[in-house]
Protein backbone atom coordinates (compact mmCIF):
# COMPACT_ATOMS: atom_id res chain seq x y z
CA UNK A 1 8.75 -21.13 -28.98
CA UNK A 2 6.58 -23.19 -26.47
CA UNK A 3 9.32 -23.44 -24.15
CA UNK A 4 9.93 -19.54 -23.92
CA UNK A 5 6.06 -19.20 -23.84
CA UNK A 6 5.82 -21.88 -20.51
CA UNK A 7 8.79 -19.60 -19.09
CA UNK A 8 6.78 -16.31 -19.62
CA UNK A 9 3.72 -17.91 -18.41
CA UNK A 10 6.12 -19.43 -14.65
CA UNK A 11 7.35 -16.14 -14.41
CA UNK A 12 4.12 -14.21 -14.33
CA UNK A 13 2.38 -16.97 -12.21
CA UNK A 14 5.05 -16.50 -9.74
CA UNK A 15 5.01 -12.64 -9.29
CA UNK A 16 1.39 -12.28 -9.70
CA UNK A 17 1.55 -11.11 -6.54
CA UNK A 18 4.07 -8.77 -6.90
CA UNK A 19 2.28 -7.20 -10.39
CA UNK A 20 -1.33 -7.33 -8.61
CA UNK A 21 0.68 -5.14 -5.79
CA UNK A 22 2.20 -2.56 -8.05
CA UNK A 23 -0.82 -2.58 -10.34
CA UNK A 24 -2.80 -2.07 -6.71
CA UNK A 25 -0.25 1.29 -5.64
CA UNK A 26 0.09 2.77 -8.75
CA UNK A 27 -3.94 3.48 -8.54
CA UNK A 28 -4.33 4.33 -5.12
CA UNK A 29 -4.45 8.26 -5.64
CA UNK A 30 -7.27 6.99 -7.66
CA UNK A 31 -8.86 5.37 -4.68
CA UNK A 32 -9.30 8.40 -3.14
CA UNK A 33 -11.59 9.68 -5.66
CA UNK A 34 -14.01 6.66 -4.67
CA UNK A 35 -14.29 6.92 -1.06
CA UNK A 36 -12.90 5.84 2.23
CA UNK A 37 -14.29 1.98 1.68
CA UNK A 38 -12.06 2.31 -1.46
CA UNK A 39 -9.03 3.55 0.09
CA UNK A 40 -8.86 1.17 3.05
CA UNK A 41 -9.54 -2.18 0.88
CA UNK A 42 -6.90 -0.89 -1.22
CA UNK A 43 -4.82 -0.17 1.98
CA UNK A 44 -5.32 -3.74 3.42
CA UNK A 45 -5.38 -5.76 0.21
CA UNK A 46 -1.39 -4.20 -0.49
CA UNK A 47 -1.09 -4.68 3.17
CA UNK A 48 -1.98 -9.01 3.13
CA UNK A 49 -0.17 -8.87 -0.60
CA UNK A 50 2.89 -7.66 1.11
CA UNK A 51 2.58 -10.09 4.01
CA UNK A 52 2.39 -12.93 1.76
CA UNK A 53 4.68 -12.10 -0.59
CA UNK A 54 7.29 -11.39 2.18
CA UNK A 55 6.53 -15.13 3.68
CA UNK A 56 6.23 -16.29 0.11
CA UNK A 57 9.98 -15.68 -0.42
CA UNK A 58 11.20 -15.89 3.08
CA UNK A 59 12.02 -12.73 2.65
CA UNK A 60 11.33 -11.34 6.35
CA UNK A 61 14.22 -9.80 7.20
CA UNK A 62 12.90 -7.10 5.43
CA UNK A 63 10.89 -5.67 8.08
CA UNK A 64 13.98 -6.59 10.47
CA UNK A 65 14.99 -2.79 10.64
CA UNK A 66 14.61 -0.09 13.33
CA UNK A 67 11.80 2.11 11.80
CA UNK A 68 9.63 -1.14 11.73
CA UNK A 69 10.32 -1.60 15.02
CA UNK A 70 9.89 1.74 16.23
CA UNK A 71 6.37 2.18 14.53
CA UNK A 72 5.34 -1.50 16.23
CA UNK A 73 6.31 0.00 19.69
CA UNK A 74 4.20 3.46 19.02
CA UNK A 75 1.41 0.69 18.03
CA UNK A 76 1.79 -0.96 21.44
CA UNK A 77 2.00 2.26 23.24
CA UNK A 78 -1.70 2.91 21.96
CA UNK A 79 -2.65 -0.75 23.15
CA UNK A 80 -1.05 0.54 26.08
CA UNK A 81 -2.83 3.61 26.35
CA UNK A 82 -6.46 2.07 24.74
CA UNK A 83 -6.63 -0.53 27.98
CA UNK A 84 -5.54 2.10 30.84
CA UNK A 85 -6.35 6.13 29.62
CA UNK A 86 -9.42 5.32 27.07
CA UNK A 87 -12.75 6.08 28.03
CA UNK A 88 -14.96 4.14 26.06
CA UNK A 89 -12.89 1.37 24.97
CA UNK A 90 -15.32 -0.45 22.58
CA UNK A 91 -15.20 2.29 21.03
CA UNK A 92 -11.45 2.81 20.73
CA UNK A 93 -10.20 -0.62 20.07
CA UNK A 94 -11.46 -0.90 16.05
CA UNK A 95 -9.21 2.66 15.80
CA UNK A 96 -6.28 1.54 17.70
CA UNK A 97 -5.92 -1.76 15.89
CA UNK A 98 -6.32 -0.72 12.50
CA UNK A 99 -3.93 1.62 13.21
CA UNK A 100 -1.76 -1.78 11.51
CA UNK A 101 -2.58 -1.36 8.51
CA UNK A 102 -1.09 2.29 7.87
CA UNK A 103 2.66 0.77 9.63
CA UNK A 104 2.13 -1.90 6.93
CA UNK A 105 1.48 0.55 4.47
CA UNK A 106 4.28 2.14 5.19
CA UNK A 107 6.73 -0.82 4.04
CA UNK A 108 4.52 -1.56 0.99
CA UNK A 109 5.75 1.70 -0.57
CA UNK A 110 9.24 0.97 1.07
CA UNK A 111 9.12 -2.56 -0.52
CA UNK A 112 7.63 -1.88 -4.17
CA UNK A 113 10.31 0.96 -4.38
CA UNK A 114 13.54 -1.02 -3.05
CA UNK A 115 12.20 -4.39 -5.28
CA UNK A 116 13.20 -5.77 -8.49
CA UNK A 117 16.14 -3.22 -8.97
CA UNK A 118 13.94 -0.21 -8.32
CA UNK A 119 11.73 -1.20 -11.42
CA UNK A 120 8.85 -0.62 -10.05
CA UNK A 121 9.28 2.53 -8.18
CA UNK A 122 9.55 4.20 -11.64
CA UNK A 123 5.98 2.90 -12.84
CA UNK A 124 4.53 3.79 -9.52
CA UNK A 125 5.48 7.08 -9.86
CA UNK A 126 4.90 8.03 -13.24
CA UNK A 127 1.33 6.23 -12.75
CA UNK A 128 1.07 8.78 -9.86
CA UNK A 129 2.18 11.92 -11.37
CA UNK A 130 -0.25 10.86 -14.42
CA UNK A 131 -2.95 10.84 -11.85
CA UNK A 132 -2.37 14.04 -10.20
CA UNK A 133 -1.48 15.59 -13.46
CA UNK A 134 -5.32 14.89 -15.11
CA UNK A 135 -6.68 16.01 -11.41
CA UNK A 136 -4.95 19.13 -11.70
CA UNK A 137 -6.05 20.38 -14.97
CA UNK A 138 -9.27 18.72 -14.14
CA UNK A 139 -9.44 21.05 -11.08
CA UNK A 140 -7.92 24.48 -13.24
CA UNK A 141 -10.79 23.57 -15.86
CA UNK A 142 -13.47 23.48 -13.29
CA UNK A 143 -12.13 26.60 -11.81
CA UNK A 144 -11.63 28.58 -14.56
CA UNK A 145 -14.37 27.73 -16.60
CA UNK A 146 -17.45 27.45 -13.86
CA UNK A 147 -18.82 24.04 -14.72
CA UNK A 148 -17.30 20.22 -14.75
């Protein structure tokens, strides 16, 4: 019994990462509800969880594909376009390079979907549809019957 328990307790250790990820998507419709500082710490913190994880388990061929590249070379493009067309470039440059974390964000859905046999997409999603199922009849109550 103590071995199986020290197994269960490696395993979870060692995708911690990957659980704190899809715990960290599967509320993000939530985040919206709490504001923009909400949404874009949850935005970044998936973003450095999927950049470590990815390193963790040398598993950087990943982004090797031509959509990431595509969306890096639209990112440069605005670099590009930040240092020669912009008018007020202090301005500019906190917009341009946070512009990352969205391309980022894009391959954390893209990577919680494809990993661990498509396991995870399936608890992302229902978590979702939960979500935007109470909002809904949250919304219709509201609606229909004039007060929260």
């Amino acid at each position: 019994m103590s071995l199986n328990n020290s197994l269960i307790k490696k395993h979870y250790k060692n995708n911690f990462l990957q659980y704190f990820g899809v715990f960290l998507l599967s509320i993000y419709p939530a985040s919206f509800f709490f504001g923009t500082g909400a949404l874009n710490l949850t935005i970044i913190l998936l973003d450095v969880i999927l950049i470590i994880d990815l390193i963790k388990n040398r598993n950087l061929k990943f982004l090797n594909c031509f959509s990431f590249y595509s969306l890096i070379i639209f990112w440069l493009i605005l670099i590009i376009n930040l240092f020669f067309f912009s008018i007020d470039i202090t301005n500019s440059t906190p917009r341009t390079i946070g512009f990352l974390r969205f391309i980022f964000f894009i391959f954390v859905i893209k990577y919680y979907f494809d990993v661990n046999d498509k396991k995870y997409k399936k608890i992302i999603l229902s978590s979702w549809t939960s979500i935007f199922l109470i909002t809904t009849l949250d919304l219709l109550y509201e609606f229909f019957v004039g007060n929260n």
